[in-house]
N, C-alpha and C. Protein backbone atom coordinates (compact mmCIF):
# COMPACT_ATOMS: atom_id res chain seq x y z
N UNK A 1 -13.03 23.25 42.00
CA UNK A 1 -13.91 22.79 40.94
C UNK A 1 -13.35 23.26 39.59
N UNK A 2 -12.88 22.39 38.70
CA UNK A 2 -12.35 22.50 37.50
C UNK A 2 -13.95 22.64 36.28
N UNK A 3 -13.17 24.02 35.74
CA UNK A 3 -14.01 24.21 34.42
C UNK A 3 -14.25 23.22 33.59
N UNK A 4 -15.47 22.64 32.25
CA UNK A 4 -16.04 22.22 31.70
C UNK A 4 -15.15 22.63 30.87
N UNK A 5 -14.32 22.14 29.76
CA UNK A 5 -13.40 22.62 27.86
C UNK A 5 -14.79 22.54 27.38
N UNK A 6 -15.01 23.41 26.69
CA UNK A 6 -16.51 23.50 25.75
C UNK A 6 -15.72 23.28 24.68
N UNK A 7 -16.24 22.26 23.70
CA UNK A 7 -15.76 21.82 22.32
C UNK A 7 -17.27 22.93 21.08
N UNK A 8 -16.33 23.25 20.13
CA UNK A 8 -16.99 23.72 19.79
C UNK A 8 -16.65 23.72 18.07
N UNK A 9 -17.39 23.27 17.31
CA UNK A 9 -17.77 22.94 16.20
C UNK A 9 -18.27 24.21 15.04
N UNK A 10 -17.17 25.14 14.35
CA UNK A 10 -17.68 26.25 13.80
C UNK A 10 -17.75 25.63 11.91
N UNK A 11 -19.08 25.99 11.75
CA UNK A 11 -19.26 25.16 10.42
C UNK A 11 -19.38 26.55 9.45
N UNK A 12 -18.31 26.82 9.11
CA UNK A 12 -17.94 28.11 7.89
C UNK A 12 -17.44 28.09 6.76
N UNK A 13 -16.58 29.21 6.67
CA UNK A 13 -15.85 29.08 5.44
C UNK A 13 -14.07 28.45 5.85
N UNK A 14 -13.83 28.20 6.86
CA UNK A 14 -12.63 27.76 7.41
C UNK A 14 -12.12 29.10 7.94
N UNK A 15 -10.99 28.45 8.65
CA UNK A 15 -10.19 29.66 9.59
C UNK A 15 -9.24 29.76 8.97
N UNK A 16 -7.99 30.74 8.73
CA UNK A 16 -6.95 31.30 8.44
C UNK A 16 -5.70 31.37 9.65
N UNK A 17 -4.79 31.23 9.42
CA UNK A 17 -4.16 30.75 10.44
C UNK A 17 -3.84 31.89 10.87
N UNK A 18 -3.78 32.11 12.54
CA UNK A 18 -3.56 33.49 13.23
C UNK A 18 -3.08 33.17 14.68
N UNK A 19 -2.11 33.93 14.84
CA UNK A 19 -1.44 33.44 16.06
C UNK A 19 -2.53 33.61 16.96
N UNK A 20 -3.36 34.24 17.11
CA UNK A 20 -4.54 34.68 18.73
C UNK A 20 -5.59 33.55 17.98
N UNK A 21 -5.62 32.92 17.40
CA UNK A 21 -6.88 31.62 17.66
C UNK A 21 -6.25 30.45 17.79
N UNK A 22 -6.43 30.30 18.69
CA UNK A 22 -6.71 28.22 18.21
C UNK A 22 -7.20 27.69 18.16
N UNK A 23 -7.00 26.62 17.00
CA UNK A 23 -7.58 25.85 16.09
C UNK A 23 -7.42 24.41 16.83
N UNK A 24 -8.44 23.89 17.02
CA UNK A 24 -7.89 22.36 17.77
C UNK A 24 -7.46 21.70 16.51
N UNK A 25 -8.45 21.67 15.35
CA UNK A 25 -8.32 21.00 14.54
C UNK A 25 -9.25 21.64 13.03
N UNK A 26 -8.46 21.47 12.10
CA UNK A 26 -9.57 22.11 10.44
C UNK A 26 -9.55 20.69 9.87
N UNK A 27 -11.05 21.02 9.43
CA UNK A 27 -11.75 19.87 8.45
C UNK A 27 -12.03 20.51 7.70
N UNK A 28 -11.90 19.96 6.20
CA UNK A 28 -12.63 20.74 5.25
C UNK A 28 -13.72 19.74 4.78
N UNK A 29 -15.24 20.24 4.54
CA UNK A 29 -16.00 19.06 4.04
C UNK A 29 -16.37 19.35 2.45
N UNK A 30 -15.00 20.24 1.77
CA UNK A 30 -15.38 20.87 0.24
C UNK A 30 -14.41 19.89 -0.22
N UNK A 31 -14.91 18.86 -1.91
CA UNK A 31 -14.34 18.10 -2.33
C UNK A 31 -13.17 18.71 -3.33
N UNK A 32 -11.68 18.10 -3.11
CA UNK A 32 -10.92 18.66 -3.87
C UNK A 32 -10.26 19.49 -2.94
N UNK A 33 -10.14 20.12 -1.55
CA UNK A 33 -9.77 20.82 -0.98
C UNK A 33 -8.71 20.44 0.36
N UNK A 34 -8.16 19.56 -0.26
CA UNK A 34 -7.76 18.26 1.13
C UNK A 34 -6.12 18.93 0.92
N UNK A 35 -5.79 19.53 -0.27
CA UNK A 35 -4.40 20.07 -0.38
C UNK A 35 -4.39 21.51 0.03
N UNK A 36 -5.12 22.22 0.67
CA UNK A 36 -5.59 23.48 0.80
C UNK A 36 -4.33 24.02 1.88
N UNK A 37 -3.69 25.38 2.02
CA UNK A 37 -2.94 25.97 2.13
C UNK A 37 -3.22 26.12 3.52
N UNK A 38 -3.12 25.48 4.72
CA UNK A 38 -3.97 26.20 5.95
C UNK A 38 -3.76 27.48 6.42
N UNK A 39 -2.48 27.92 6.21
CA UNK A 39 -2.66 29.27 6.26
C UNK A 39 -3.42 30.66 5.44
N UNK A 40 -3.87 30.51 4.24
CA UNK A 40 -4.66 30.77 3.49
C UNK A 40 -5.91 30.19 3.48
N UNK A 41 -6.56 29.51 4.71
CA UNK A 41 -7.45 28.66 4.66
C UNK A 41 -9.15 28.74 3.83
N UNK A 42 -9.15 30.58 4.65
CA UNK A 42 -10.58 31.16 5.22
C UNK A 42 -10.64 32.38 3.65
N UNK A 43 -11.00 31.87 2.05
CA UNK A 43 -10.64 32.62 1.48
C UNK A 43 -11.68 34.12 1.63
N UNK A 44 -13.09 33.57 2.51
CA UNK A 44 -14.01 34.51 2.75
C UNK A 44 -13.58 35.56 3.73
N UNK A 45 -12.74 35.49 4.63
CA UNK A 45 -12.83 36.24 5.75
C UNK A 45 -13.73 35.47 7.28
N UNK A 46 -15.15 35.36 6.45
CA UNK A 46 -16.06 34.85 7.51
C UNK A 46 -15.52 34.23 8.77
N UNK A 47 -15.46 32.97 8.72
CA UNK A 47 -14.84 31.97 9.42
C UNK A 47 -13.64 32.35 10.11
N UNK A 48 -12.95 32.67 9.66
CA UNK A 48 -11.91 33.29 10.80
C UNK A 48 -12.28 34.67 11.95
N UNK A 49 -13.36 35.43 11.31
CA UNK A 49 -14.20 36.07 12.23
C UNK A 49 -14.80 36.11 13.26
N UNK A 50 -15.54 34.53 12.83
CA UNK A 50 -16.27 34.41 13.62
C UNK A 50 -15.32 33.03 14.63
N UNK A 51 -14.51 32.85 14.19
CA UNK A 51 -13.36 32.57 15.52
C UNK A 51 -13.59 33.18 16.36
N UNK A 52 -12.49 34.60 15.91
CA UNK A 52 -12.31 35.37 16.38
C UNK A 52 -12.91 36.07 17.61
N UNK A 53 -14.18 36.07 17.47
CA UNK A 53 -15.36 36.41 18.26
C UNK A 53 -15.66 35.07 19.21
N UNK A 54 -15.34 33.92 18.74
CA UNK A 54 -15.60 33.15 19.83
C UNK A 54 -14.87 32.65 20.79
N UNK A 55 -13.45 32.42 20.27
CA UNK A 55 -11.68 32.27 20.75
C UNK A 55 -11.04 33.25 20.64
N UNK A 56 -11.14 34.44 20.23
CA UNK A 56 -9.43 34.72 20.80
C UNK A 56 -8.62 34.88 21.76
N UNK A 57 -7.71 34.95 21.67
CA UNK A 57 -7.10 34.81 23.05
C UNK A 57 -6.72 36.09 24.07
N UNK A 58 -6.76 35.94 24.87
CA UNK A 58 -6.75 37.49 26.55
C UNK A 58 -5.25 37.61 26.16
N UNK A 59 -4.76 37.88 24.88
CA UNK A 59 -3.02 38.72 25.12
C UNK A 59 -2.69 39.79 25.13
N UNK A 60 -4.09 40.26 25.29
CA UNK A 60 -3.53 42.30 25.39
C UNK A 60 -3.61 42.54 24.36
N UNK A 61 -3.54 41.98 23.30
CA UNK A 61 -4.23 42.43 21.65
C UNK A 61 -5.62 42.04 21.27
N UNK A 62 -5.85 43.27 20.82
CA UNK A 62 -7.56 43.65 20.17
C UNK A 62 -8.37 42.82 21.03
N UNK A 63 -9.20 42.26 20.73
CA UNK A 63 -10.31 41.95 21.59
C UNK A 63 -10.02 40.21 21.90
N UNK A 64 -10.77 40.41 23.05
CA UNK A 64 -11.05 39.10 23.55
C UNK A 64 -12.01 38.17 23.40
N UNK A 65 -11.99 36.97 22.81
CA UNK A 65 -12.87 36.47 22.53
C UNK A 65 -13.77 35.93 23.74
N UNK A 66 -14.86 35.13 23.31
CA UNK A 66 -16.43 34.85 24.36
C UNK A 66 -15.50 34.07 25.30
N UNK A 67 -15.23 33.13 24.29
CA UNK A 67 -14.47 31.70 25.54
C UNK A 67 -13.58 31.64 25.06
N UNK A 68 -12.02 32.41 25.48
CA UNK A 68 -10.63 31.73 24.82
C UNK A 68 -10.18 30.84 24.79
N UNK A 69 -10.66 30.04 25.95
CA UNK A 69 -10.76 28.52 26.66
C UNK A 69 -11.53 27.54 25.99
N UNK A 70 -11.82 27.74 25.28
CA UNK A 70 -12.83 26.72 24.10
C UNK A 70 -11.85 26.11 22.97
N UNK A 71 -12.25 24.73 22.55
CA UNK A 71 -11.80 23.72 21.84
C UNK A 71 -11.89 23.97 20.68
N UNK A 72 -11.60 24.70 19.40
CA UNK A 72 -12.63 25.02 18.59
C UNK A 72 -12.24 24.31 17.38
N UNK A 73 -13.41 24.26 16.64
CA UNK A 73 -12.83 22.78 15.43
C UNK A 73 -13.47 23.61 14.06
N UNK A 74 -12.46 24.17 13.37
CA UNK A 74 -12.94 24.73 12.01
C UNK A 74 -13.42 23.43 11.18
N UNK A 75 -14.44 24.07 11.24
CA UNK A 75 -14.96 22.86 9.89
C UNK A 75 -15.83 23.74 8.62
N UNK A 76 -14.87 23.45 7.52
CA UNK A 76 -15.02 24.18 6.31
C UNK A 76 -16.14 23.94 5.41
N UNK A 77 -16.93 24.54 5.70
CA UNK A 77 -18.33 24.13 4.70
C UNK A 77 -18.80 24.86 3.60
N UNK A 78 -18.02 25.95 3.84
CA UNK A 78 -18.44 26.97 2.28
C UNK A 78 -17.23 27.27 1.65
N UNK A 79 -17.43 26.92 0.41
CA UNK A 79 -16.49 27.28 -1.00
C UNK A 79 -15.90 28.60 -0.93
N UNK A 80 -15.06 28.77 -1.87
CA UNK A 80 -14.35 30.43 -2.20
C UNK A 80 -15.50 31.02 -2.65
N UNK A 81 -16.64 30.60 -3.21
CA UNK A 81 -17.64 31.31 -3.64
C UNK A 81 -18.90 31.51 -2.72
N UNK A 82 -18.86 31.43 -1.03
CA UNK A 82 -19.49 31.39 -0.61
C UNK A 82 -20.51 30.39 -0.46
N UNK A 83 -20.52 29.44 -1.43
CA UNK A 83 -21.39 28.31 -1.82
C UNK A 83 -21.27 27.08 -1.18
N UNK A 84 -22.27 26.23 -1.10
CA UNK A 84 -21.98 24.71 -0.48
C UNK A 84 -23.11 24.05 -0.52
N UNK A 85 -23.67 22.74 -0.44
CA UNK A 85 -24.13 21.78 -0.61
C UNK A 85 -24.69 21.47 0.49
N UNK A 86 -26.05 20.96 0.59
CA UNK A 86 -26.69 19.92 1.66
C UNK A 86 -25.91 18.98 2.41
N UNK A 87 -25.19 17.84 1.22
CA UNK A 87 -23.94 17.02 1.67
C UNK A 87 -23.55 17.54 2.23
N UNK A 88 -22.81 18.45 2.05
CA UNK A 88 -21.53 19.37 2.66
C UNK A 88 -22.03 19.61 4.18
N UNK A 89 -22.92 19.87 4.29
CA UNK A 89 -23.24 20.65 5.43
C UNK A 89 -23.52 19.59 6.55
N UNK A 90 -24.70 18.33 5.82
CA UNK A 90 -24.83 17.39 6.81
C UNK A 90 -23.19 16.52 7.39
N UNK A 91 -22.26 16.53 6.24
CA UNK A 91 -21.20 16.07 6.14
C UNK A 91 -20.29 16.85 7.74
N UNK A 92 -20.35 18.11 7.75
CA UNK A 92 -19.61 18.90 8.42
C UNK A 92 -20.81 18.99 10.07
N UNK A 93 -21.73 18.57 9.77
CA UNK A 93 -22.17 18.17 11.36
C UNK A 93 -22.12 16.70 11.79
N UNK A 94 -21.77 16.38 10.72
CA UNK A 94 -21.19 14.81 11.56
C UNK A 94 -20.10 14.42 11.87
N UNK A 95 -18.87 15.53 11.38
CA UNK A 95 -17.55 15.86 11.58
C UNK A 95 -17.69 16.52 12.95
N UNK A 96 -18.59 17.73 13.57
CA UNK A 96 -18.68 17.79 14.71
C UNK A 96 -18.76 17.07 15.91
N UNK A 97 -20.15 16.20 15.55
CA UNK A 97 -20.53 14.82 16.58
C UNK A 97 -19.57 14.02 16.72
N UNK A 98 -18.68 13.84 15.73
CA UNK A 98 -17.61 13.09 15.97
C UNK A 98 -16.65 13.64 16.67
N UNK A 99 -16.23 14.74 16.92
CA UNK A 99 -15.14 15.18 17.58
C UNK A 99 -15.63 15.67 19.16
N UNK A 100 -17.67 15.24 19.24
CA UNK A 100 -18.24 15.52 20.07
C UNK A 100 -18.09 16.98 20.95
N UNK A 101 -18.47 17.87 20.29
CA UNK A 101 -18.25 19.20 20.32
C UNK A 101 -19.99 19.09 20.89
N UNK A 102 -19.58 20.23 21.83
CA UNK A 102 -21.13 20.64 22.45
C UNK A 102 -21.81 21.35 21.90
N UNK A 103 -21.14 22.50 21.07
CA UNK A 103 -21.46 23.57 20.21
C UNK A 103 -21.58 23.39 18.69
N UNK A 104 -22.62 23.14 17.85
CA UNK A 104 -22.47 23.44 16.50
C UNK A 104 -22.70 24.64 16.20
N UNK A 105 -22.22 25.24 15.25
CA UNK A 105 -22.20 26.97 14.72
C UNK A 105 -22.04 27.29 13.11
């Protein structure tokens, strides 16, 4: 019996690129941000955190995340200033449904 891929839809400040997560895919739903550095993605910290805690990966470094085995889809909803919009937000759960992620976060 083969496991269920849980898709999972993290609606933050974006992820930062790090070898122990993966990223299926980053959306940003902040306007003006479509040239954004992906490795510098996550200027909060947040969002790559809370990866972290949900993916990382079993390599014998620091901790292991919930499900390393999870699909996970950064989707960028808060500004460098912590800030964001209604739009933004409804914007970035319909970026989920679309990539049909089981999990919004």
């Amino acid at each position: 019996m083969s496991e269920k891929i849980v898709r999972i839809g993290l609606l933050d400040s974006g992820v930062s690129f790090t070898s122990d997560i993966d990223i299926e895919e980053n959306i940003s739903c902040i306007p003006g941000d479509e040239e954004e550095n992906i490795l510098f993605d996550d200027t909060l910290g947040h969002g790559t955190g809370m990866a972290g805690i949900i993916g990382a990966k079993d390599n014998g470094k620091g901790i292991k995340g919930i499900n390393p085995n999870a699909e996970l889809y950064s989707i960028k909803v808060l500004n460098e200033e912590n800030k964001t919009s209604l739009s933004c937000v409804v914007q970035g759960i319909y970026e989920a449904i679309e990539k049909k992620c089981d999990i919004i976060t």
